[in-house]
C-alpha atoms as a PDB file:
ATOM      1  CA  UNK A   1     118.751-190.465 113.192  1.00  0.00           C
ATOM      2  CA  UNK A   2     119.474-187.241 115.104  1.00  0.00           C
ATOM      3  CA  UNK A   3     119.666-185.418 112.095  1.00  0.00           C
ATOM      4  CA  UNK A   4     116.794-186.555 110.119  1.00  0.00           C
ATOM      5  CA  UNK A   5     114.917-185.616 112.957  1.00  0.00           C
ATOM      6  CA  UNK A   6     116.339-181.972 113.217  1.00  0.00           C
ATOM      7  CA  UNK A   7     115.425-181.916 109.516  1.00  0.00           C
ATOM      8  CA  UNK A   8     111.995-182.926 109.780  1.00  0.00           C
ATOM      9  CA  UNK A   9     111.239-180.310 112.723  1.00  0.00           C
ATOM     10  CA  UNK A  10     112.823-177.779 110.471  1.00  0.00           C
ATOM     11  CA  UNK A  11     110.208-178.464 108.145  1.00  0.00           C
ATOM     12  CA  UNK A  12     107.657-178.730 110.370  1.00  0.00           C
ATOM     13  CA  UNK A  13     108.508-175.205 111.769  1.00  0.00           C
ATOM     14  CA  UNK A  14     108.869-173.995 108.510  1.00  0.00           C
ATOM     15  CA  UNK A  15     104.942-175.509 107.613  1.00  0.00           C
ATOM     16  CA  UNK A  16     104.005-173.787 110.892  1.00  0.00           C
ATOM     17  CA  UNK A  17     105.041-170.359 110.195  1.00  0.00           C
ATOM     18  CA  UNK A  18     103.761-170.703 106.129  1.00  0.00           C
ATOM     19  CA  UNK A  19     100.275-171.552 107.327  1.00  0.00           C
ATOM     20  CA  UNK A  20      99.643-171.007 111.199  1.00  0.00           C
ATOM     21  CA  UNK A  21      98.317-168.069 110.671  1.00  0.00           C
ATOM     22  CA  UNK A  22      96.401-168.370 107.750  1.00  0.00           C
ATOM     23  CA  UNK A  23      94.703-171.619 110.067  1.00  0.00           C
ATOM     24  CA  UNK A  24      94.307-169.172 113.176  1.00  0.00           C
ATOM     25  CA  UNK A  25      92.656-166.167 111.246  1.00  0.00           C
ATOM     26  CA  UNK A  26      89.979-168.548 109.309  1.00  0.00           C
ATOM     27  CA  UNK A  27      89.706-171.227 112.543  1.00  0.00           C
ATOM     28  CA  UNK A  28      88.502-167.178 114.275  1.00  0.00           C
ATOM     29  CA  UNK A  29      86.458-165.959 111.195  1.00  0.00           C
ATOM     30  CA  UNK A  30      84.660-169.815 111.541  1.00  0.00           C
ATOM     31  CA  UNK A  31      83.934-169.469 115.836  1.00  0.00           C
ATOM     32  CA  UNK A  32      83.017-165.782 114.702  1.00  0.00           C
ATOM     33  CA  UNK A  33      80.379-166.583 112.051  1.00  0.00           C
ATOM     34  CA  UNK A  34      79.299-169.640 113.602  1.00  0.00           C
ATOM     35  CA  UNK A  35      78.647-167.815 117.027  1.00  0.00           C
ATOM     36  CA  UNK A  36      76.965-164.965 114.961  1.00  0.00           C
ATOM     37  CA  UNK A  37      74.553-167.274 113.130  1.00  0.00           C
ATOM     38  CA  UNK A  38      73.231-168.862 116.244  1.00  0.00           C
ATOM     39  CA  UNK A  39      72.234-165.706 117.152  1.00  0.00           C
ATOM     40  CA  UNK A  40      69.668-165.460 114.549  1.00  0.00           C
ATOM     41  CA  UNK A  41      67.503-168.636 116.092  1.00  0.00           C
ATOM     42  CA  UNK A  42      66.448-167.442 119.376  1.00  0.00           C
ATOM     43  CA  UNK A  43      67.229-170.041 122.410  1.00  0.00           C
ATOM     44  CA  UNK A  44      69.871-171.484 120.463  1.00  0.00           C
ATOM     45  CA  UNK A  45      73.631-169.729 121.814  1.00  0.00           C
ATOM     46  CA  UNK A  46      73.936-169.754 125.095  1.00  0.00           C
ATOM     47  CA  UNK A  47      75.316-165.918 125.356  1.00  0.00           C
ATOM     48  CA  UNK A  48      71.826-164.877 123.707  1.00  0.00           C
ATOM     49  CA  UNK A  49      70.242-163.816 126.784  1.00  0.00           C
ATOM     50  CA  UNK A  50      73.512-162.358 128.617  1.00  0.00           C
ATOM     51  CA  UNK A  51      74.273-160.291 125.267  1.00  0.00           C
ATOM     52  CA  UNK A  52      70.598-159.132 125.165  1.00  0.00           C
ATOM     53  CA  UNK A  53      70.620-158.124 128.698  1.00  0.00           C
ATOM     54  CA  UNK A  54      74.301-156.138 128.207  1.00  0.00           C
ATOM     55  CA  UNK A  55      73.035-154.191 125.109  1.00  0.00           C
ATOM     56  CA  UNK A  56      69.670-153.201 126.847  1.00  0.00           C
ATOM     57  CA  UNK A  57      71.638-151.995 130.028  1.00  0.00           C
ATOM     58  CA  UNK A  58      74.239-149.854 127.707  1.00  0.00           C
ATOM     59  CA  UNK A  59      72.207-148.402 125.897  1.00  0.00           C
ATOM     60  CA  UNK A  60      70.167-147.577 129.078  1.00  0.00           C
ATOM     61  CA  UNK A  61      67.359-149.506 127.778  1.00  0.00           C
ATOM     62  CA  UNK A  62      66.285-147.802 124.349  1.00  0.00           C
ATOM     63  CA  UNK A  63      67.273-151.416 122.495  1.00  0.00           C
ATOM     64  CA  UNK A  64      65.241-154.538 123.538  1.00  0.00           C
ATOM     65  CA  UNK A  65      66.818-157.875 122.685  1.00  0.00           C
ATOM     66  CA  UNK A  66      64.377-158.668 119.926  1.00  0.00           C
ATOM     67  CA  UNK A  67      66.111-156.065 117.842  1.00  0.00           C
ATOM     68  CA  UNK A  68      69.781-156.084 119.869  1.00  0.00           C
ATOM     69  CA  UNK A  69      69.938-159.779 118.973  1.00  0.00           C
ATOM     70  CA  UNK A  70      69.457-160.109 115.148  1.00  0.00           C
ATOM     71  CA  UNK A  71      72.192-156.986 114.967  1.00  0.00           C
ATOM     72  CA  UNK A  72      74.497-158.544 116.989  1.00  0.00           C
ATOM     73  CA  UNK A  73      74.307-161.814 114.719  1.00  0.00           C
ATOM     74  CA  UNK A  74      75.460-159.408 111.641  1.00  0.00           C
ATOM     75  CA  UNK A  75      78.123-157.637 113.323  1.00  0.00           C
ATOM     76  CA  UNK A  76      79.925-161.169 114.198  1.00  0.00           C
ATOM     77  CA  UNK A  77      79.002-162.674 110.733  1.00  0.00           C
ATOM     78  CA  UNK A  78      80.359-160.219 109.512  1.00  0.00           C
ATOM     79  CA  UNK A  79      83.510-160.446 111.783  1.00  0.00           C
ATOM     80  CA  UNK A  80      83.644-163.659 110.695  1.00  0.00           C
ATOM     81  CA  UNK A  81      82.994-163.470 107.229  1.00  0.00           C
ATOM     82  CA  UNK A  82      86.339-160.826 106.961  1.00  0.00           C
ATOM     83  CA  UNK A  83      88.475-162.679 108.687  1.00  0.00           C
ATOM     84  CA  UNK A  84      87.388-166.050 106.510  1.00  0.00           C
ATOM     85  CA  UNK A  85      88.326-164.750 103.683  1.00  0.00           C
ATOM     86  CA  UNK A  86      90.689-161.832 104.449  1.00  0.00           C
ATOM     87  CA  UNK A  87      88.883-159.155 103.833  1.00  0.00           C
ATOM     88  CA  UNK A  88      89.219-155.570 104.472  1.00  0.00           C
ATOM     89  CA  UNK A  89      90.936-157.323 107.719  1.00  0.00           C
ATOM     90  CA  UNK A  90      91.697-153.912 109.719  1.00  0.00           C
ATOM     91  CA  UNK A  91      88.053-153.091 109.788  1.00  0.00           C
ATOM     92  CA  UNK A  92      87.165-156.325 110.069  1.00  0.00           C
ATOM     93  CA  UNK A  93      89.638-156.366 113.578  1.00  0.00           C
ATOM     94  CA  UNK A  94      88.287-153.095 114.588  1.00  0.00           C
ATOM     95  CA  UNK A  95      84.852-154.810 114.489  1.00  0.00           C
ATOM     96  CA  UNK A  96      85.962-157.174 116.312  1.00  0.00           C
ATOM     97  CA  UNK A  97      88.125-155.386 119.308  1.00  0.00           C
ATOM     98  CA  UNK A  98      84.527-153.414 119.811  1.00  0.00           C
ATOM     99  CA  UNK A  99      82.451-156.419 119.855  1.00  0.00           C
ATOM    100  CA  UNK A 100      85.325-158.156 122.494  1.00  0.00           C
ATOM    101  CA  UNK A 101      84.669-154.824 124.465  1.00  0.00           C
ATOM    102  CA  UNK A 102      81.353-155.671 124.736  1.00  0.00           C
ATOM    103  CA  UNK A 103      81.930-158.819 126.041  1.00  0.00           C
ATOM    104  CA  UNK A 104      83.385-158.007 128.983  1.00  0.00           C
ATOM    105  CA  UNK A 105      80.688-155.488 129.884  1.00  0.00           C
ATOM    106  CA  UNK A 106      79.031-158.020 131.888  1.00  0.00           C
ATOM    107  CA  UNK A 107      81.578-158.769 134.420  1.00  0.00           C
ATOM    108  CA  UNK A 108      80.932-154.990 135.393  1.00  0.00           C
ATOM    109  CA  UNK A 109      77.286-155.098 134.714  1.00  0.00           C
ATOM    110  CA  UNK A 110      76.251-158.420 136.133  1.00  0.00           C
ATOM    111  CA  UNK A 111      79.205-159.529 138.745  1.00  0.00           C
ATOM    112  CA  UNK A 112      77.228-161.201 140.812  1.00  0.00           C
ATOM    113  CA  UNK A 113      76.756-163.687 137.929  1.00  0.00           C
ATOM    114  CA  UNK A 114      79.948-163.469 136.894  1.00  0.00           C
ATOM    115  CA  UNK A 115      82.165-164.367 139.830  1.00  0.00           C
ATOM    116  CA  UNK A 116      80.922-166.342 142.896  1.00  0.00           C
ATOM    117  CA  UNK A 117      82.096-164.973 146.463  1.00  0.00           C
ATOM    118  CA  UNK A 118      85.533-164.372 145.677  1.00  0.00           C
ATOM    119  CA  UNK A 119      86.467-162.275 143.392  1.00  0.00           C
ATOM    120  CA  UNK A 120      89.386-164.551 141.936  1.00  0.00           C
ATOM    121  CA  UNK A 121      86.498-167.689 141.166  1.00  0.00           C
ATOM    122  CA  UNK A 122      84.190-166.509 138.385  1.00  0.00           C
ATOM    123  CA  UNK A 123      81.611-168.740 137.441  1.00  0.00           C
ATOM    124  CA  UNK A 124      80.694-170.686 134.504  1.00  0.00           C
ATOM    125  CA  UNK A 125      79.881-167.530 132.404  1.00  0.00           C
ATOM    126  CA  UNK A 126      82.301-165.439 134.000  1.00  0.00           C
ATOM    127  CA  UNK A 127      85.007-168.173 132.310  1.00  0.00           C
ATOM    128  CA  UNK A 128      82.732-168.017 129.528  1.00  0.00           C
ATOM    129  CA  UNK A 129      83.887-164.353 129.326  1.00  0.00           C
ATOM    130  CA  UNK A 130      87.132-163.950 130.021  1.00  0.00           C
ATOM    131  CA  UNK A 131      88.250-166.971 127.685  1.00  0.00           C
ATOM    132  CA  UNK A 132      87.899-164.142 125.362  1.00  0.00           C
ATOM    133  CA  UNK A 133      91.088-162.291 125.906  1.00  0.00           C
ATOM    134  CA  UNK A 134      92.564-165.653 123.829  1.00  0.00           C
ATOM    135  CA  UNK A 135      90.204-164.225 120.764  1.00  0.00           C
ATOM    136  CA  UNK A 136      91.396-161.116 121.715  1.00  0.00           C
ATOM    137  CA  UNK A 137      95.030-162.191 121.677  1.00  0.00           C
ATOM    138  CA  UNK A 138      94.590-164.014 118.009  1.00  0.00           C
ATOM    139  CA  UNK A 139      93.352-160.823 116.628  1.00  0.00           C
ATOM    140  CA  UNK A 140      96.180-158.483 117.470  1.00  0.00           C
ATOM    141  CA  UNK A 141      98.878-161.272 116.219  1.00  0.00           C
ATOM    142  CA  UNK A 142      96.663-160.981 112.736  1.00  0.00           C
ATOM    143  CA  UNK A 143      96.315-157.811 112.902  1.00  0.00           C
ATOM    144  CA  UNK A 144     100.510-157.402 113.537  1.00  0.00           C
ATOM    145  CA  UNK A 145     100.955-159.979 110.719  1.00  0.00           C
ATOM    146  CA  UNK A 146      98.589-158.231 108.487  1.00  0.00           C
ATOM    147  CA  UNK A 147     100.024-155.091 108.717  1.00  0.00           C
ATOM    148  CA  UNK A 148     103.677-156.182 107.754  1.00  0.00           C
ATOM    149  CA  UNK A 149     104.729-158.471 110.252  1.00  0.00           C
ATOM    150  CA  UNK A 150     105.668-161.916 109.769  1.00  0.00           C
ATOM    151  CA  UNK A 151     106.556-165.103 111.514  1.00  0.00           C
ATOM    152  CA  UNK A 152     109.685-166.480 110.677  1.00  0.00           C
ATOM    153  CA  UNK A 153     110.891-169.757 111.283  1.00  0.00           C
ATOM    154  CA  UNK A 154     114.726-169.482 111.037  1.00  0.00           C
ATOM    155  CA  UNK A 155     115.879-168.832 114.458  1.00  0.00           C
ATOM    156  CA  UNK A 156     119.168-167.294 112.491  1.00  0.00           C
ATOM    157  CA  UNK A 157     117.192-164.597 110.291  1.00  0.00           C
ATOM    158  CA  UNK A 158     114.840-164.491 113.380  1.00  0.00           C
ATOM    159  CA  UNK A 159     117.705-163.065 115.610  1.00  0.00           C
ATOM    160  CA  UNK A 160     119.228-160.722 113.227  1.00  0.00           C
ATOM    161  CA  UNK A 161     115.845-159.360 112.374  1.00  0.00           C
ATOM    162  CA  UNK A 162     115.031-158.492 116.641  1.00  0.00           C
ATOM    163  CA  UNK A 163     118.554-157.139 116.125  1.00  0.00           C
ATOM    164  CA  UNK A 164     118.042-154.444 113.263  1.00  0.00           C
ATOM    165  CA  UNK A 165     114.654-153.600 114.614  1.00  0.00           C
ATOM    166  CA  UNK A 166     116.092-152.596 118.055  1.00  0.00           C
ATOM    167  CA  UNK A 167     118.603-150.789 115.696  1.00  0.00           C
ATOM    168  CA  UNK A 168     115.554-149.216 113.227  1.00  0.00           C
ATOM    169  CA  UNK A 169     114.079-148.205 116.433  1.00  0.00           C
ATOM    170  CA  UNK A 170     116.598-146.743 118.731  1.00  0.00           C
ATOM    171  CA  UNK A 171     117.074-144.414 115.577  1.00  0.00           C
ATOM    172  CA  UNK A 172     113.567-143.703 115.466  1.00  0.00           C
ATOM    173  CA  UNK A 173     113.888-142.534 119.165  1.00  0.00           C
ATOM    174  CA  UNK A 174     116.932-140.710 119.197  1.00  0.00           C
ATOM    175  CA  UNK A 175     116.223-139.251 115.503  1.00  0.00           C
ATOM    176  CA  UNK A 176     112.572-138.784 115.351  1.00  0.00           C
ATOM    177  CA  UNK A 177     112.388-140.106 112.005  1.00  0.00           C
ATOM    178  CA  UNK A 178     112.234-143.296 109.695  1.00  0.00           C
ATOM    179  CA  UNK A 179     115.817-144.698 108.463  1.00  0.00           C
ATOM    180  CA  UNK A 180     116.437-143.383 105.109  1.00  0.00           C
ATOM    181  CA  UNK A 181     116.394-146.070 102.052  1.00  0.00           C
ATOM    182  CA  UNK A 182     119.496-145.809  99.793  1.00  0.00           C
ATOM    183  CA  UNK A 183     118.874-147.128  96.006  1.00  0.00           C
ATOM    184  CA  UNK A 184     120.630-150.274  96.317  1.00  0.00           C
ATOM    185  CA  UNK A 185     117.795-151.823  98.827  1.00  0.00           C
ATOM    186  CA  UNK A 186     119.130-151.499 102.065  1.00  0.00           C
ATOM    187  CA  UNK A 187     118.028-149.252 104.614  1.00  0.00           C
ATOM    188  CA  UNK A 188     120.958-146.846 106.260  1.00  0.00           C
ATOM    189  CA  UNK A 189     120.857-146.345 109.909  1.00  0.00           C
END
C-alpha cells in the first residue's frame, strides 16, 4: 500500500509541475481581466474610487477619474488578456509590475485609510492592498518560468540541477563569462 501511494504522489507531483503553472498564469490573466472589466461600469469594483483618487493625486491632478478609470480598465484587460493566452508575456509582466506599483501608491497617499492607529493593523483596504504582493509574487515565478526556467518534479534531477547552477555560476563570478558549449551538448565548466 505504501508504495502505490508513493507512486500516485509521484504522479501527482509530476501533474503539478506539467500544469501548475500554466493554471497560475491563466487563473492571474482571469482576476486581471475580470478586475479590468469592472472597471468599465462605474460603481461596480470596489477599488474604482481608490484607483481614481491615486491616479488624480499622481498625476497632480491633470487626469480626473472619468477618463483615469476607462484607461485603467484597458491596461488590466490587457494584462489579463496576455497572460490568458501567453502572449508577448514579458510585456505583458512589465504591464503588470507597473500597474502593482500603482497599487501600493495609496498606502503612501491615503494612510490614514489604509492602516488604523497602528501602523502594523491596516484596514480593510489596506489588506485589500497589500494582498497584492501574492499577484506580485505569481508574476515573477511566470516571468522566471517564461524566460527558461522550469519546475521540476524529480527531487533527483532537481538536486543535481541547484548543483550545476551553483557550478555555472561560481564560473560566471570568478570568470566573468558564460560556460563554453562543446559540440557534443554538454556545457564545460
Amino acid at each position: 500500500m505504501l508504495l502505490f501511494n508513493k507512486v500516485n504522489e509521484a504522479k501527482l507531483v509530476a501533474w503539478r509541475a506539467r500544469n501548475g503553472l500554466k493554471i497560475l498564469r491563466i487563473s492571474l490573466g482571469v482576476l486581471f481581466l475580470w478586475f479590468g472589466l469592472l472597471k468599465f461600469f462605474p460603481g461596480l469594483s470596489p477599488a474604482e474610487m481608490l484607483a481614481g483618487r491615486t491616479i488624480h493625486v499622481l498625476t497632480l491632478g491633470r487626469v480626473e477619474p472619468e477618463i483615469s478609470m476607462p484607461l485603467l480598465a484597458i491596461w488590466e484587460g490587457l494584462i489579463g488578456l496576455g497572460l490568458i493566452f501567453n502572449y508577448q508575456i514579458r510585456i505583458t509582466l512589465l504591464l503588470l509590475y507597473f500597474q502593482m506599483i500603482g497599487t501600493f501608491l495609496p498606502i503612501i497617499f491615503f494612510n490614514n485609510e489604509t492602516w488604523t492607529s497602528n501602523v502594523l493593523v491596516p484596514t480593510l483596504l489596506g489588506q485589500y492592498i497589500i494582498k497584492n504582493i501574492i499577484l506580485i509574487s505569481a508574476a515573477i515565478v511566470i516571468g522566471a518560468t517564461s524566460s527558461g526556467g522550469a519546475l521540476i518534479y524529480d527531487p533527483i534531477i532537481a538536486k543535481r540541477a541547484q548543483y550545476l547552477e551553483l557550478l555555472y555560476e561560481r564560473f560566471r563570478r570568478r570568470f566573468k563569462k558564460e560556460p563554453v558549449e562543446k559540440k557534443s551538448g554538454r556545457q564545460e565548466l
